[in-house]
Protein backbone atom coordinates (compact mmCIF):
# COMPACT_ATOMS: atom_id res chain seq x y z
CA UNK A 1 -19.84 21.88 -7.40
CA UNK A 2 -15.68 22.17 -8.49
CA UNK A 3 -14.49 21.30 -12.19
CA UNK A 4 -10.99 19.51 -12.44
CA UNK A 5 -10.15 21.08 -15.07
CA UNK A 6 -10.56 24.56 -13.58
CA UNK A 7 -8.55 23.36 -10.61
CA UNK A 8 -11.60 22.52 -8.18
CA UNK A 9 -12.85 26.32 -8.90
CA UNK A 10 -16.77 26.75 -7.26
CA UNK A 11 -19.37 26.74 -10.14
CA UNK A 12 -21.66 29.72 -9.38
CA UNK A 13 -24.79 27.72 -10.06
CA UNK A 14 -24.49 24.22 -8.54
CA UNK A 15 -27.98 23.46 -10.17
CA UNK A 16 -26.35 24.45 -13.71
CA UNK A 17 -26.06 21.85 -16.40
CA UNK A 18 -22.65 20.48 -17.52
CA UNK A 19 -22.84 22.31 -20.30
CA UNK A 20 -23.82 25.51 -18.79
CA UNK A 21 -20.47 25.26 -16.88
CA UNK A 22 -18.18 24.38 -19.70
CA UNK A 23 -19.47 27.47 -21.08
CA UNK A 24 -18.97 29.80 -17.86
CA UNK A 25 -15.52 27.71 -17.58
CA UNK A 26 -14.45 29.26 -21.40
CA UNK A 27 -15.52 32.64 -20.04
CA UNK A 28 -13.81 32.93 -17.18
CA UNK A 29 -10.34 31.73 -19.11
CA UNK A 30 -10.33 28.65 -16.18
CA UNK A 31 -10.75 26.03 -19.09
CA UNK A 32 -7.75 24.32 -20.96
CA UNK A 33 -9.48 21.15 -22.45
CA UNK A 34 -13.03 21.56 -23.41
CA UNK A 35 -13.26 17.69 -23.75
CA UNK A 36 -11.36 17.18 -20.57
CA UNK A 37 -14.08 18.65 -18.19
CA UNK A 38 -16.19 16.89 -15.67
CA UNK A 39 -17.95 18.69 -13.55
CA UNK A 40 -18.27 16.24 -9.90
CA UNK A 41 -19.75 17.43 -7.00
CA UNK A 42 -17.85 16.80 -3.46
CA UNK A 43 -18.73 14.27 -1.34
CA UNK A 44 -19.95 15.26 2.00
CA UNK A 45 -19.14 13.82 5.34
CA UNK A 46 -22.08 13.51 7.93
CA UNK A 47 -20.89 15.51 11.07
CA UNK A 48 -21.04 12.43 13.29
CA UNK A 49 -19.53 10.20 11.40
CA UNK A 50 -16.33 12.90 10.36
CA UNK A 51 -15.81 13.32 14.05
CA UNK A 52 -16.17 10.07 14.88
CA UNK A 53 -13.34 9.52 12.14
CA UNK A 54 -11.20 12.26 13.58
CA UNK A 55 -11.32 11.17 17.26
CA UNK A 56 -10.68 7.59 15.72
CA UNK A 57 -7.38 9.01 14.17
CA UNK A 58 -6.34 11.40 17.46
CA UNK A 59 -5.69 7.77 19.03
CA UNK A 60 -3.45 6.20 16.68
CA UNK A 61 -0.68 5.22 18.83
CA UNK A 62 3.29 5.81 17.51
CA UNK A 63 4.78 3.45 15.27
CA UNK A 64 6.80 1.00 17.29
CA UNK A 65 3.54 0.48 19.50
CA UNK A 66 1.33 -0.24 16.54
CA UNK A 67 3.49 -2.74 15.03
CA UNK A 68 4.13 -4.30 18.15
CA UNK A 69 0.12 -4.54 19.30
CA UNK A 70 -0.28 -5.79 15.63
CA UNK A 71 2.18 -8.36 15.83
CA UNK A 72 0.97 -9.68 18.84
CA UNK A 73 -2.45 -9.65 18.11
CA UNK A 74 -1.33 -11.68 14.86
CA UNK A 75 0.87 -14.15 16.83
CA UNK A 76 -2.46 -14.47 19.30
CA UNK A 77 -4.87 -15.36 16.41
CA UNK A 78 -2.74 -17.43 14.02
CA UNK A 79 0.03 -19.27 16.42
CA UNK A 80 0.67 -22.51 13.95
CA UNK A 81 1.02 -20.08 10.86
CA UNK A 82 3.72 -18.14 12.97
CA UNK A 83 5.61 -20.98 14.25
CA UNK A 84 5.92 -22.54 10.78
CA UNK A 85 7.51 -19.18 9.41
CA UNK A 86 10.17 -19.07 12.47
CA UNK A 87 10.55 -22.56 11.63
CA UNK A 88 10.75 -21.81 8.45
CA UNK A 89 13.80 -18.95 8.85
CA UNK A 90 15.48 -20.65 11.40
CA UNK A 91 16.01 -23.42 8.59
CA UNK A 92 16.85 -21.00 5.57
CA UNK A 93 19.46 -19.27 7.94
CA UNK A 94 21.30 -21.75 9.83
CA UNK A 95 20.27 -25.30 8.38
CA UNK A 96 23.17 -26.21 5.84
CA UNK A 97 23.05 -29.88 5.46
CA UNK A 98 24.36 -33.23 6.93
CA UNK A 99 27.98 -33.95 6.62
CA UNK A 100 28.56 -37.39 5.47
CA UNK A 101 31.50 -39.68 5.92
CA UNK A 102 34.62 -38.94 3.93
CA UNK A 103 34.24 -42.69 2.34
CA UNK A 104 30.68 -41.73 0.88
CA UNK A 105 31.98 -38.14 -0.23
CA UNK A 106 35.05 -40.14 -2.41
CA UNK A 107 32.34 -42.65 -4.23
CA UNK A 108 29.75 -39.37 -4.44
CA UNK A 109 32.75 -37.61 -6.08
CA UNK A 110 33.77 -40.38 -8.18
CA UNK A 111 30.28 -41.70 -9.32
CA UNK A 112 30.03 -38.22 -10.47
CA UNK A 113 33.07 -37.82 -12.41
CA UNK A 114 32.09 -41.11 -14.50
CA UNK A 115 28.59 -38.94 -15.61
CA UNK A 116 30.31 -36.59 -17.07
CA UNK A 117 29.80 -39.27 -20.25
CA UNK A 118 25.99 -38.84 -20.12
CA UNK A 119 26.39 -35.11 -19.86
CA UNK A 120 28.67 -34.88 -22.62
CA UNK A 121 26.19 -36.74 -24.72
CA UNK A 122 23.98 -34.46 -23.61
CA UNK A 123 25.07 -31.86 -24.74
CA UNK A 124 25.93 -33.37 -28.34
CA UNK A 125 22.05 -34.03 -28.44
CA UNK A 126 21.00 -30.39 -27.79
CA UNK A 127 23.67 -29.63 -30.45
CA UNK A 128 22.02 -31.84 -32.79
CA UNK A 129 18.40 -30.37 -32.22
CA UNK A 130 19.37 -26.89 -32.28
CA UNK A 131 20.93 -27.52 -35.99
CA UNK A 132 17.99 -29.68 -37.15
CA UNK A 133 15.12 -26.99 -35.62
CA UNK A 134 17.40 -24.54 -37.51
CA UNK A 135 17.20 -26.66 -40.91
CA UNK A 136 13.11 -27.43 -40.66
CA UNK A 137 12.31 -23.55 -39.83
CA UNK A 138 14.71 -22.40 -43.01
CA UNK A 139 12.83 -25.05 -45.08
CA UNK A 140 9.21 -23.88 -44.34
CA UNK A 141 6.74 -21.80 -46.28
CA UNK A 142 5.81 -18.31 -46.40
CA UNK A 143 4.65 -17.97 -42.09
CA UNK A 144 4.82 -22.10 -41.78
CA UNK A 145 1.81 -22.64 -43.51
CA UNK A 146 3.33 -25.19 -46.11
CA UNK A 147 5.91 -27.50 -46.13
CA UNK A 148 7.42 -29.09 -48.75
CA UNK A 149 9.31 -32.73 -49.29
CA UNK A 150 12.86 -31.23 -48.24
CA UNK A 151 10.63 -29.60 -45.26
CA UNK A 152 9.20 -32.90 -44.47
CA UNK A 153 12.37 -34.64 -44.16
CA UNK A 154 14.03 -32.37 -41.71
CA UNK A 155 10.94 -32.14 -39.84
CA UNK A 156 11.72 -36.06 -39.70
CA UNK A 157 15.51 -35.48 -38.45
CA UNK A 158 14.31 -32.60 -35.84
CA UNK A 159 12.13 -35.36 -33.91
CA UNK A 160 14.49 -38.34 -34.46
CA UNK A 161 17.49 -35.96 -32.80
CA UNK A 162 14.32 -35.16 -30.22
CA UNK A 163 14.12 -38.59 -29.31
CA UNK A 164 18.06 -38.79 -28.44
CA UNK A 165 17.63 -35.88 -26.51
CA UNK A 166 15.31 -37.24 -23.84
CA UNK A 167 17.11 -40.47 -23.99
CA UNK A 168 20.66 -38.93 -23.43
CA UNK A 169 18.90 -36.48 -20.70
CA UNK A 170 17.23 -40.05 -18.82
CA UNK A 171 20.61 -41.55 -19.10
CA UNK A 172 22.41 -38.33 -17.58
CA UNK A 173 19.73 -38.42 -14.85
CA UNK A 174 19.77 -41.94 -13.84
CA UNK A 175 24.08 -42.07 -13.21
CA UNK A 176 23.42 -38.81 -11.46
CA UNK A 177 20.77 -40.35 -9.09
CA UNK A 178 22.80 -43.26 -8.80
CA UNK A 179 26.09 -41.06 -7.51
CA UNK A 180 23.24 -38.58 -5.18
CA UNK A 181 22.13 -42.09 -3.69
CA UNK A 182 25.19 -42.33 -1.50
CA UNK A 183 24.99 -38.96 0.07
CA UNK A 184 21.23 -38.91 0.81
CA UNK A 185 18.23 -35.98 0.59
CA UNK A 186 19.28 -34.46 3.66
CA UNK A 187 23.43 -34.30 2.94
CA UNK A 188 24.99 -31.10 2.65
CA UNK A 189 25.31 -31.41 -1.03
CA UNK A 190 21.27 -31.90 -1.45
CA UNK A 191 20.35 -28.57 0.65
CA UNK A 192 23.04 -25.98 -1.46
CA UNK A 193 21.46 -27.76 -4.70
CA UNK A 194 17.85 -26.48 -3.32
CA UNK A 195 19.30 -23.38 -2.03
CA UNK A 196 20.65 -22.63 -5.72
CA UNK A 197 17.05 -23.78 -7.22
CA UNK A 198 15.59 -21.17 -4.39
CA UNK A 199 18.06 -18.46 -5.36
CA UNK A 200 17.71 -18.94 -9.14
CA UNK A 201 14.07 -18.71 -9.20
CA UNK A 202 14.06 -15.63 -6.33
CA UNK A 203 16.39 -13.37 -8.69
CA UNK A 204 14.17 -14.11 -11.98
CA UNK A 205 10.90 -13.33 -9.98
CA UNK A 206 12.84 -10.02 -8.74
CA UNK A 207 13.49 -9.48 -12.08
CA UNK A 208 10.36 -9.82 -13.46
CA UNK A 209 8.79 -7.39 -10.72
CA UNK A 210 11.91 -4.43 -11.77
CA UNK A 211 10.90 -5.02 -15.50
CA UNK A 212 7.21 -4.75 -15.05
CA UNK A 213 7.53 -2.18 -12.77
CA UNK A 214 9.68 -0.31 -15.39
CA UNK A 215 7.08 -0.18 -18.13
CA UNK A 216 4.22 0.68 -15.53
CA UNK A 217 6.38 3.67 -14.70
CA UNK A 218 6.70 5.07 -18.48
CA UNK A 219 2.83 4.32 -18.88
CA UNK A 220 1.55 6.08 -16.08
CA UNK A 221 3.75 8.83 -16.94
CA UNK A 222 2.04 9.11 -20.19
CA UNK A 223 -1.16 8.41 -19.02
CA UNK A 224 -1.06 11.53 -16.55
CA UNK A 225 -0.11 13.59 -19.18
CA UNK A 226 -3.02 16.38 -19.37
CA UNK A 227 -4.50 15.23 -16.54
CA UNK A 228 -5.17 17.56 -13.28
CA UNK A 229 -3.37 14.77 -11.45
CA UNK A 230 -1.08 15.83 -8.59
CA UNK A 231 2.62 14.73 -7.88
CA UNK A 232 1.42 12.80 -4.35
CA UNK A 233 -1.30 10.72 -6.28
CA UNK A 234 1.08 9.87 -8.85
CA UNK A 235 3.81 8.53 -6.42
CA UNK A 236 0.98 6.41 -4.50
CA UNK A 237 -0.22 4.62 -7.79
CA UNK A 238 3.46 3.78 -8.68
CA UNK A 239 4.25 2.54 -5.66
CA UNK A 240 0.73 0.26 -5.22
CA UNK A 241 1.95 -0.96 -8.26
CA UNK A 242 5.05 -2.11 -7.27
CA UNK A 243 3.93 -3.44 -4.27
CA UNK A 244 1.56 -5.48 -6.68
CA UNK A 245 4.39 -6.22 -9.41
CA UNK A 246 7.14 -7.88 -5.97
CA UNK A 247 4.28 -9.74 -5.23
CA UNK A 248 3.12 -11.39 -8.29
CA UNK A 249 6.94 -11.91 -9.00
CA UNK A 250 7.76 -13.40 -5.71
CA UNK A 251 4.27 -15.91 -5.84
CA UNK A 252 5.56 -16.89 -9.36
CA UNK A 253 9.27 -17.85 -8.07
CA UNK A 254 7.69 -19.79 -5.27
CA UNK A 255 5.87 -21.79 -7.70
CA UNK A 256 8.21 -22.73 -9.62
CA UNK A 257 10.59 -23.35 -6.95
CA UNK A 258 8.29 -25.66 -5.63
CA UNK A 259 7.67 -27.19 -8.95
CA UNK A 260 11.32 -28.07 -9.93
CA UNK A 261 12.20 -29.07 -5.77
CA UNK A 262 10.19 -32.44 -6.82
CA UNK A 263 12.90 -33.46 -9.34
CA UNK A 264 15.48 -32.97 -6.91
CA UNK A 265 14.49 -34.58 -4.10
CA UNK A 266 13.48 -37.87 -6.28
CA UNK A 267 17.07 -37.50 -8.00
CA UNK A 268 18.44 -38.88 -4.36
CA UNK A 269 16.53 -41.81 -4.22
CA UNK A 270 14.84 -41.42 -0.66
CA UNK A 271 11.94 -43.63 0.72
CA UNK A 272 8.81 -41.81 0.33
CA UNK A 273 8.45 -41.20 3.95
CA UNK A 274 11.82 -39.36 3.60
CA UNK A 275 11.55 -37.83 0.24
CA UNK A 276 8.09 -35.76 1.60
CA UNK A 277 9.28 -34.62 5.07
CA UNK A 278 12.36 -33.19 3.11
CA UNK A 279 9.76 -31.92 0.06
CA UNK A 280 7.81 -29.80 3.14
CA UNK A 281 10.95 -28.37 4.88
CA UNK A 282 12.52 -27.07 1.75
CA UNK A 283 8.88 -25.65 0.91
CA UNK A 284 8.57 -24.00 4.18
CA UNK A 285 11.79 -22.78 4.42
CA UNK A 286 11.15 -21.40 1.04
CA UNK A 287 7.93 -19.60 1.45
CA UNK A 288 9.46 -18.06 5.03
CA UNK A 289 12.06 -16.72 3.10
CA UNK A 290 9.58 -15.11 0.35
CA UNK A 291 7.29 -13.78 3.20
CA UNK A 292 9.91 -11.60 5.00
CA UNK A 293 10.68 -10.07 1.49
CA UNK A 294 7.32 -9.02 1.02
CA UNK A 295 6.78 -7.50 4.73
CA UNK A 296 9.93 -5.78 4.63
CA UNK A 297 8.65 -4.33 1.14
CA UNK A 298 4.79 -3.76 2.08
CA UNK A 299 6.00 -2.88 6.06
CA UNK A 300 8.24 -0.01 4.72
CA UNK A 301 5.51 1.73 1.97
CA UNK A 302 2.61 1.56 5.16
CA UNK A 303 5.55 2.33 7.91
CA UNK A 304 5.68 5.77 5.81
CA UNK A 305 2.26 6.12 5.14
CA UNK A 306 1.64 5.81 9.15
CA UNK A 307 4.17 8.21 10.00
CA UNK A 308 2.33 10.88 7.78
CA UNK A 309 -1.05 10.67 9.23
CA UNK A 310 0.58 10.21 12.67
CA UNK A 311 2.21 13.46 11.99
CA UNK A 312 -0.79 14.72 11.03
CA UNK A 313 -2.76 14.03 14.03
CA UNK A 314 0.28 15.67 16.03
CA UNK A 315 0.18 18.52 14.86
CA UNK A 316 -4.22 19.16 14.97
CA UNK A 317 -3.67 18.11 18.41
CA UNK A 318 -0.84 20.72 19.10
CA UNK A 319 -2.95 23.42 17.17
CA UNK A 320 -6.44 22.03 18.44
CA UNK A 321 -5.85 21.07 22.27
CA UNK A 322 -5.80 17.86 23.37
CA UNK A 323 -9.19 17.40 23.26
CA UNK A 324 -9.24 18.14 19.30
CA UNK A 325 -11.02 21.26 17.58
CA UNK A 326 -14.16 20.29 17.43
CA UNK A 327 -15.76 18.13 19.81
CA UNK A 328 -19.16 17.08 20.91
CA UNK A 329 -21.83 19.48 21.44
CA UNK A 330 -22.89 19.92 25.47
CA UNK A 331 -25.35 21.45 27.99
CA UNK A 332 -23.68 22.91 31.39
CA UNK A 333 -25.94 23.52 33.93
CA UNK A 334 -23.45 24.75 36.80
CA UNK A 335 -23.68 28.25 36.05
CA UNK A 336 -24.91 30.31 39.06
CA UNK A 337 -26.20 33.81 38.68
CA UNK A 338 -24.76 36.39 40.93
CA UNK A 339 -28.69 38.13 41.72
CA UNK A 340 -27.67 41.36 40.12
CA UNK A 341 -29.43 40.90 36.99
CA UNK A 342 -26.08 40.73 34.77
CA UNK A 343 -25.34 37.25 34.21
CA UNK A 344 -23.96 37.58 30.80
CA UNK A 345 -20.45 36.57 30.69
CA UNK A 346 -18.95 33.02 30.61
CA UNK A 347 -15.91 31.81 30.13
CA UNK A 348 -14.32 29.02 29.14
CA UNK A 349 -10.36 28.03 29.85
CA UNK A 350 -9.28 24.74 27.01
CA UNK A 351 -5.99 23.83 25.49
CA UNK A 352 -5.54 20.85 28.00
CA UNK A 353 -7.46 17.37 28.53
CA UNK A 354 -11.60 17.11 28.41
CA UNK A 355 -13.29 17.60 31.25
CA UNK A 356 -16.31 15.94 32.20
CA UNK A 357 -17.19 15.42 28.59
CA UNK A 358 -16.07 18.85 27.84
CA UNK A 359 -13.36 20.18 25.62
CA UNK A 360 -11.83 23.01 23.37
CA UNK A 361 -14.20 23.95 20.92
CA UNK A 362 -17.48 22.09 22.49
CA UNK A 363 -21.07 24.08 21.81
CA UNK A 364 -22.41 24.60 25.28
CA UNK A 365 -25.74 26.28 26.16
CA UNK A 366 -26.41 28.21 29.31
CA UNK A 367 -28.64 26.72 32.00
CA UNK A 368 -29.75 27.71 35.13
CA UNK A 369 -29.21 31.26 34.90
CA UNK A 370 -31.27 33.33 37.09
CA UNK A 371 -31.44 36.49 34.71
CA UNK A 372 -31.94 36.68 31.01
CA UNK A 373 -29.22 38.38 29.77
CA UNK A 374 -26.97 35.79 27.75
CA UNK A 375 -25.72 37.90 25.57
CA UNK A 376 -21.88 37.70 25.82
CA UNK A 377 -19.59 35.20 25.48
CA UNK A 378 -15.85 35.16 25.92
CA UNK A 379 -13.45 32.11 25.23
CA UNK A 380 -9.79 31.80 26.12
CA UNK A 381 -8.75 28.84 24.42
CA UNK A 382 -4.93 27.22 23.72
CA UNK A 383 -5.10 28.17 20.05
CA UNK A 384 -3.60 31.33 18.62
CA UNK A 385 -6.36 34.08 20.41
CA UNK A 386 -6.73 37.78 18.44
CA UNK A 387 -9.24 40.25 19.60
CA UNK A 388 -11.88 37.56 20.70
CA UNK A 389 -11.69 35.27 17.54
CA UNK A 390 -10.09 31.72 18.21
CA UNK A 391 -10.24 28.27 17.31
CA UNK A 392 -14.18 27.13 18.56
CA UNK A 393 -15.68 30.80 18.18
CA UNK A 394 -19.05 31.13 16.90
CA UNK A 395 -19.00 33.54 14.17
CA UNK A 396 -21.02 35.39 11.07
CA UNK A 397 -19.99 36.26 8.48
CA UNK A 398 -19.45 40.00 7.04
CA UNK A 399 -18.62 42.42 4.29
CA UNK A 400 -17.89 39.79 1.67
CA UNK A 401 -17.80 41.41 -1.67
CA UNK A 402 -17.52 38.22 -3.54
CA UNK A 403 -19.48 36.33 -2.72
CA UNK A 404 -22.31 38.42 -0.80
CA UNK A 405 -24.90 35.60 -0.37
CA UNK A 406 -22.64 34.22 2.01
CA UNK A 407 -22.68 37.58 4.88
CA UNK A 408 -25.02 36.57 7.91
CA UNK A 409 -24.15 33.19 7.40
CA UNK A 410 -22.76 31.18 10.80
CA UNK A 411 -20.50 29.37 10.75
CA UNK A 412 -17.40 27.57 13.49
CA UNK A 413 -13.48 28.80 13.49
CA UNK A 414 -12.32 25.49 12.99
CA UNK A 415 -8.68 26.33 12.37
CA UNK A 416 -5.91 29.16 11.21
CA UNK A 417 -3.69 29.32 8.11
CA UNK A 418 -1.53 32.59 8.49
CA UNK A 419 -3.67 35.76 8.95
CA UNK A 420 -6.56 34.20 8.10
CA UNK A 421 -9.29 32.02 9.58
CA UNK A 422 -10.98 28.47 8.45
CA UNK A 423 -14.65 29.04 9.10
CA UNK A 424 -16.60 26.05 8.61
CA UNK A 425 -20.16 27.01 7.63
CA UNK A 426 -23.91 24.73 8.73
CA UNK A 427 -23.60 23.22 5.20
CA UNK A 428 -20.23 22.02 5.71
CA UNK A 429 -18.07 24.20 3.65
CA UNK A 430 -15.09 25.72 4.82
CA UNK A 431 -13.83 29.30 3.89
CA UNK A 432 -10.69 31.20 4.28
CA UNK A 433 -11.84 34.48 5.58
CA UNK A 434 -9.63 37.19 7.31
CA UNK A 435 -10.59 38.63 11.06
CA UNK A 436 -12.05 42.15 10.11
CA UNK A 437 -15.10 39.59 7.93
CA UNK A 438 -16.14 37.61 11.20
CA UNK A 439 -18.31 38.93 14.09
CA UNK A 440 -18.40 37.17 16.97
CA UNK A 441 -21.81 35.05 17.54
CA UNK A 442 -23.94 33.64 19.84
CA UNK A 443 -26.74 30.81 19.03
């Protein structure tokens, strides 16, 4: 049983109550917050299933062959999904647009210059509304809960200048359909207009990921204030959170590029046949385009991640042996007795690959001895030997002072952190004990 807030410090009772252990905690001087402790005990992994889990890990293959396996296995199960997104990016980087003739560029060009009327009066309208919203909000009551005969009438003026908005703005729309009419949907002029819709919405969505991902930074700085929370965890949850904030952004922008394409694509006047095989390229080329932002983004946090625990199983393998440092327990029945009544020495050579079934740091039992004494046991293994104690040694426990319960106890050398040994004990627990506290042992 640990307590976070004495730092994952071992309770001497694991059968005492909570609060029991806040009250040995205050003793001891381990205890900051009284309110902050919760005593948890630690999960234990059945010995099967952890090396199961370890083996599992010891063949990860390197980076550039896991993405490419995954890739390929991806390309293998979902080919029409992958051949729309290179369809997809092929368009968004090299499509730009039909030329048209130079006679329909001078009546595009000319069509659009006589508009400039509509969008004048346009602009005159959202003049108008901006002044009369300002007029009927000044005029209202204490929080717009009553309104008043001067109220009323500019309420009256804000929707009649309402009205000549959306007629000025159908006006503006129709003369510019009219002029987009001789260029057509597909025209150079009609893909940079959805390119700028694409870009416009892409940057806000970008921007609303960077904001959110802003405020979720100062919050989870305040929220880990006080706790036992370390520096690695903290970096994890920020960037799962970004990863979460780029992708709700990104969704968002595709929506509403998708929503606004509509109003372009009409604005050009197609045939309907037309208008929706142009709708579905610019959609497609669209979403392509978001989905390489978002594996570039969730491929670099994972790429990192991998790396780590790649790293990781490196280096137990260098320390370990090939065949890892603890391995399935075995029976070898190959050992021959010499007649002279002294068969007690074997020996066992690791540090390379398993051989039939057996490896560095495997439990064997003797068979087939023809004398009884089986006493000794010597190991010369590829880890770090000194004076008979190595990585797979069977051991007990000795002259512990405090914590005496644990002396006769066996235990396995599972590993080595500077002079001192990692003894995993029957129960699971592992101990840092030093050389002169182990005796070698045989089952």
């Amino acid at each position: 049983v640990c307590c976070r807030a004495c730092r994952h410090q071992v309770l001497p009772n694991p059968d005492s109550s909570p609060k029991q252990e806040r009250e040995w905690c205050k003793k001891e001087g381990r205890m900051r917050y009284g309110m902050r402790h919760r005593p948890t005990r630690r999960a234990e992994m059945d010995p099967e299933t952890s090396r199961a889990l370890v083996q599992a890990i010891g063949k990860m293959p390197p980076l550039h062959v896991a993405v490419y396996q995954g890739g390929k296995a991806f390309v293998k199960r979902f080919p029409v999904t992958t051949t729309l997104y290179l369809f997809g990016m092929i368009l968004m980087l090299f499509a730009s647009g039909m030329s048209v003739s130079e006679e329909a560029s001078d009546e595009y060009a000319q069509l659009l210059q006589e508009s400039e009327r509509e969008t004048s009066m346009v602009e005159q309208a959202l003049n108008k509304v901006a002044q009369a919203s300002h007029d009927y909000n000044s005029q209202r009551g204490f929080l717009g809960l009553s309104c008043n005969a001067a109220c009323t009438k500019a309420y009256e003026k804000l929707q009649r200048y309402e009205k000549e908005l959306k007629h000025a703005k159908d006006e503006q729309f129709k003369a510019l359909s009219h002029a987009k009419s001789k260029v057509g949907v597909f025209s150079m002029y009609a893909v940079q207009e959805a390119r700028d819709l694409f870009w416009r919405t892409f940057d806000q969505g970008k921007g609303f990921a960077k904001r959110a991902s802003m405020w979720d930074l100062i919050f989870m700085g305040v929220g880990s204030m006080g706790r036992d929370e370390g520096l690695a965890s903290f970096i994890l949850r920020l960037a799962m959170q970004v990863l979460i904030n780029f992708t709700m952004g990104l969704m968002g922008a595709l929506v509403a590029f998708v929503w606004y394409l509509w109003d372009i694509v009409k604005s050009y006047q197609p045939d309907p046949v037309t208008a929706v095989i142009s709708f579905v390229l610019f959609v497609v080329a669209a979403a392509s385009m978001v989905a390489t932002y978002l594996l570039v983004l969730y491929g670099t946090a994972f790429s990192g991640a991998y790396m780590m625990v790649y790293a990781a199983t490196q280096n137990m393998r260098i320390e370990g042996g090939e065949g890892g440092s603890q391995g399935p327990r075995g029976h070898i029945g190959s050992a021959e007795g010499d007649g002279s009544g002294n068969n007690a020495q074997t020996s066992y050579q690791g540090g390379g690959d398993a051989i039939q079934g057996i490896s560095m740091g495997t439990r064997v039992k003797l068979t087939g001895l023809q004398s009884g004494n089986n006493a000794q046991t010597s190991y010369q293994g590829g880890g770090d030997a000194i004076q008979g104690i190595s990585m797979g040694t069977r051991v007990k426990l000795t002259g512990l002072q405090s914590q005496p319960e644990l002396n006769g106890q066996p235990g396995l050398v599972c590993g080595k952190d500077g002079d001192k040994f990692i003894v995993r004990l029957e129960s699971g627990r592992e101990l840092l004990v030093r050389e002169e506290r182990l005796v070698a042992h045989v089952d």
